[in-house]
N, C-alpha and C. Protein backbone atom coordinates (compact mmCIF):
# COMPACT_ATOMS: atom_id res chain seq x y z
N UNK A 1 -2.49 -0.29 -11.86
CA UNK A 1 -3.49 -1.12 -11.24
C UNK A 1 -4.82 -0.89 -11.95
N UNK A 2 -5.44 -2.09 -12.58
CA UNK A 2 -7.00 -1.94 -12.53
C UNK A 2 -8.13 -1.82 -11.82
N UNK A 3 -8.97 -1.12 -12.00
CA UNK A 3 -9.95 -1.59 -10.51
C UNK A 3 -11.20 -0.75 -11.72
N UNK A 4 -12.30 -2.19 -10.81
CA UNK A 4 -13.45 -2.29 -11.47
C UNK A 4 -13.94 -0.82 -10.85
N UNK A 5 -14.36 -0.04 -11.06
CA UNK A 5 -15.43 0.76 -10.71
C UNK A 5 -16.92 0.11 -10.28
N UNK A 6 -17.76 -0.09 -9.06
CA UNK A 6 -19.05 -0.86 -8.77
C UNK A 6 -20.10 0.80 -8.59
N UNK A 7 -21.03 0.36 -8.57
CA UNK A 7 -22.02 1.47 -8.61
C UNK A 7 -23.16 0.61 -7.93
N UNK A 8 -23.96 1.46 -6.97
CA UNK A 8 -25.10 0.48 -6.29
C UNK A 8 -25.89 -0.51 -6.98
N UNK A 9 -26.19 0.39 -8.41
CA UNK A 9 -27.23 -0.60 -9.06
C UNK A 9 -26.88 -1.72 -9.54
N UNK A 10 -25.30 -2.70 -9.51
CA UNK A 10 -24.57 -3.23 -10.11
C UNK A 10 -24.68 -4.64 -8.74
N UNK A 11 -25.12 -4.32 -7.48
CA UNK A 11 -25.77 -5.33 -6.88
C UNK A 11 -26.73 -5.96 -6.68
N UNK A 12 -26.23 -7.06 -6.95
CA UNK A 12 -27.74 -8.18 -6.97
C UNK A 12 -27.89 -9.11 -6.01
N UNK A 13 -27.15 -8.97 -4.94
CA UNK A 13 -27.32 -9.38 -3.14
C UNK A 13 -26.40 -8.22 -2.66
N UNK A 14 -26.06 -8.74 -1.60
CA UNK A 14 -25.46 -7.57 -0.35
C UNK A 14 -23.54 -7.65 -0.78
N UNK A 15 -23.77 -8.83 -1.25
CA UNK A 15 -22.01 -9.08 -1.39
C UNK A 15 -22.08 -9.84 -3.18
N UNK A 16 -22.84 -9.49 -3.89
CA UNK A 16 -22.73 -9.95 -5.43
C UNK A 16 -22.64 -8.76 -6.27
N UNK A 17 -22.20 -9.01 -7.32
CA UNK A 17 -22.45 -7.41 -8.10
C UNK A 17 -22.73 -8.40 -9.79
N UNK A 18 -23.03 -7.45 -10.81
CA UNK A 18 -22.91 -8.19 -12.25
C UNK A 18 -22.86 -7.15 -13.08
N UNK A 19 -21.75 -7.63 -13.94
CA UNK A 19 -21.70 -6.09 -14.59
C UNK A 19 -22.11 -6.69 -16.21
N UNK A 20 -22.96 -5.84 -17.23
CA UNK A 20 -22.93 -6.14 -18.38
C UNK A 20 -22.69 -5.41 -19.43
N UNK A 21 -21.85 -3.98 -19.07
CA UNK A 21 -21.48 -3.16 -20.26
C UNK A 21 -20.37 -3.26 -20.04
N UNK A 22 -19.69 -2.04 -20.32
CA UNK A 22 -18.13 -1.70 -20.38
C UNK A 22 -17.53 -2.31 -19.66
N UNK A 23 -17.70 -2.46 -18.61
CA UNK A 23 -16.41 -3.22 -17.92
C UNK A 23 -16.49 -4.84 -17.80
N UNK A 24 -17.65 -4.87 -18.51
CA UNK A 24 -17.62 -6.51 -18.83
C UNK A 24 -16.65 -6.97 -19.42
N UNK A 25 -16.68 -6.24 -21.19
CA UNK A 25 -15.89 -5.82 -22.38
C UNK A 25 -14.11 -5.42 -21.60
N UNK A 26 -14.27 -5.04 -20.57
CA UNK A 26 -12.78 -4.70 -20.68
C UNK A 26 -12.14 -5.48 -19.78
N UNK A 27 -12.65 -6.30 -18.53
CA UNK A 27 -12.37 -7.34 -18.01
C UNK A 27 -12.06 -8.86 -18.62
N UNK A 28 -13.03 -8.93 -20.06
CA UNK A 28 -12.82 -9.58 -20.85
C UNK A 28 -11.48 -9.78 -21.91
N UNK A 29 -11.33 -8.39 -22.60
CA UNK A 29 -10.17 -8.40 -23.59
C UNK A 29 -9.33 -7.86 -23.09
N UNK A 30 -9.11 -6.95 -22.20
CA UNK A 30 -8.04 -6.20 -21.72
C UNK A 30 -7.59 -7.10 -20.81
N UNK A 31 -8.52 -7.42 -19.57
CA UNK A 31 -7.92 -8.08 -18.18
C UNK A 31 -7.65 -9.37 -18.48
N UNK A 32 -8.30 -10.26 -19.47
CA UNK A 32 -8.23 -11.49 -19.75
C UNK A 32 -8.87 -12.27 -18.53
N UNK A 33 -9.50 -12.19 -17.99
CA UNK A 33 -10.48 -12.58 -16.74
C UNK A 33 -11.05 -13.38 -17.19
N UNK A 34 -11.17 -14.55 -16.16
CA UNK A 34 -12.18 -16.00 -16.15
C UNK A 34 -12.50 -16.52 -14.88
N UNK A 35 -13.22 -17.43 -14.77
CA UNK A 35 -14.01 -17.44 -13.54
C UNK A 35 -12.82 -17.76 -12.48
N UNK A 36 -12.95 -17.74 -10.95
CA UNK A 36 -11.87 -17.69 -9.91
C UNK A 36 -11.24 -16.60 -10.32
N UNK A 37 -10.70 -15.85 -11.28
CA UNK A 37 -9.97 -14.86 -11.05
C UNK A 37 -10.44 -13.49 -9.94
N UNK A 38 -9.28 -13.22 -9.21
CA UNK A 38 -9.44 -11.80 -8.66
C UNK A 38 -9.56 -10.65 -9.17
N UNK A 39 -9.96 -9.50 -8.83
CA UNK A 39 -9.92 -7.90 -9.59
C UNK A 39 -10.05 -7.36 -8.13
N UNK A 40 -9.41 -6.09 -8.29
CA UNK A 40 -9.46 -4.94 -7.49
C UNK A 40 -11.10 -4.29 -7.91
N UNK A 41 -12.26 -4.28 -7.18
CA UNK A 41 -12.97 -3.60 -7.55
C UNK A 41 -13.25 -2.18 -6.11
N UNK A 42 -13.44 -1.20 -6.32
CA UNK A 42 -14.13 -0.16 -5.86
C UNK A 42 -15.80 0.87 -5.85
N UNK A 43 -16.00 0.87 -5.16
CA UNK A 43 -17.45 1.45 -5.03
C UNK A 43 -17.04 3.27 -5.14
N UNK A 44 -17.81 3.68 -5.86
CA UNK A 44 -17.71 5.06 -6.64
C UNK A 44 -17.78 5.61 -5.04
N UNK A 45 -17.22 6.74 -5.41
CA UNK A 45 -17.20 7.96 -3.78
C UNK A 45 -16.99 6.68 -2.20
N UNK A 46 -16.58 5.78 -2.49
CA UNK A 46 -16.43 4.80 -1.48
C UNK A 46 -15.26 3.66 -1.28
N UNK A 47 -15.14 2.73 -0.58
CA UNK A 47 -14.24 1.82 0.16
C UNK A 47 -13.53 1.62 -1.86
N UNK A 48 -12.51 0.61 -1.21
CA UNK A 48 -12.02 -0.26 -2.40
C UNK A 48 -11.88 -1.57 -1.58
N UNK A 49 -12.08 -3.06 -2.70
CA UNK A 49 -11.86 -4.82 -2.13
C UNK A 49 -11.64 -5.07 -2.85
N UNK A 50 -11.66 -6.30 -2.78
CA UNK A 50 -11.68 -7.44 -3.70
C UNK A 50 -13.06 -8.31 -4.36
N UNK A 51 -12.83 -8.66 -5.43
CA UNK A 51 -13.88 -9.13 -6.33
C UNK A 51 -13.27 -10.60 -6.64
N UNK A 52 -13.98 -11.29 -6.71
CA UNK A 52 -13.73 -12.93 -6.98
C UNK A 52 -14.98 -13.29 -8.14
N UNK A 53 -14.75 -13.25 -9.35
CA UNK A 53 -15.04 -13.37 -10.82
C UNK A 53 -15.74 -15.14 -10.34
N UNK A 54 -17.13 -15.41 -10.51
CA UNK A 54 -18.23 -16.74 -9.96
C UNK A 54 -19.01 -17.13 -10.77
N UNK A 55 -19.13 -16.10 -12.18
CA UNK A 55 -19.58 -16.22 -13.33
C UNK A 55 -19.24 -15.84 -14.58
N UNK A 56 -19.30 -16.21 -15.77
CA UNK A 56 -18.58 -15.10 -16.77
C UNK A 56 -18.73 -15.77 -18.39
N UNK A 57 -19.45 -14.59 -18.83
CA UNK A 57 -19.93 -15.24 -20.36
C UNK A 57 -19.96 -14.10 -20.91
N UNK A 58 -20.43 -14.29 -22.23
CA UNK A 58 -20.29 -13.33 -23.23
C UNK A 58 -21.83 -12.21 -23.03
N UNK A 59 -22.49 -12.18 -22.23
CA UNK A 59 -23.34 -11.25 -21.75
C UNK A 59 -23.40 -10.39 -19.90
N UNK A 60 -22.59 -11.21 -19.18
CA UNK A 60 -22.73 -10.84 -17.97
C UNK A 60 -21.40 -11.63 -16.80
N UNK A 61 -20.81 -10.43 -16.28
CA UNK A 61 -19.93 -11.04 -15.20
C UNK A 61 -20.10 -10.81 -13.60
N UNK A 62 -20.12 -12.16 -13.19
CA UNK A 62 -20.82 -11.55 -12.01
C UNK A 62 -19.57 -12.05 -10.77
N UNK A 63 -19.32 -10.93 -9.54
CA UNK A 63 -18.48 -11.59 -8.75
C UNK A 63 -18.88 -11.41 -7.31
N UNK A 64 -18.62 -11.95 -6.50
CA UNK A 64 -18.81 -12.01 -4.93
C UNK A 64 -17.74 -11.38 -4.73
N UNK A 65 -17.89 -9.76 -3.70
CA UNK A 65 -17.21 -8.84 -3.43
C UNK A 65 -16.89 -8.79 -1.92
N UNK A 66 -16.48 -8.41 -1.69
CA UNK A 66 -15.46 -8.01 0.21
C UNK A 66 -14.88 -6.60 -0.36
């Protein structure tokens, strides 16, 4: 199983996150991810949900999380 790793600073509302390093890059070539797609993401020392992929380009992926 994959799962995004989220970190506080990685939200940009209460239920958005955007990631623009590494796991951009690996959601990209590894996961093959595009917009609507799902990911397992998790919050470091915390819960694990779901991520729903709402944006996605070659600088920034951003998803609405539960």
């Amino acid at each position: 199983m994959n799962l995004i790793l989220l970190t506080e600073k990685d939200f940009i509302a209460p239920d958005r996150v955007r990631l623009t390093d590494r796991r951009l890059r690996h959601a990209q070539d590894i996961l093959k991810a595009k917009a609507g797609d799902s990911l397992v993401v998790g919050m470091e020392n915390g819960l694990m949900g779901k991520g729903v992929i709402t944006g996605l380009d070659k600088t920034c992926l951003e998803m609405d999380v539960a």
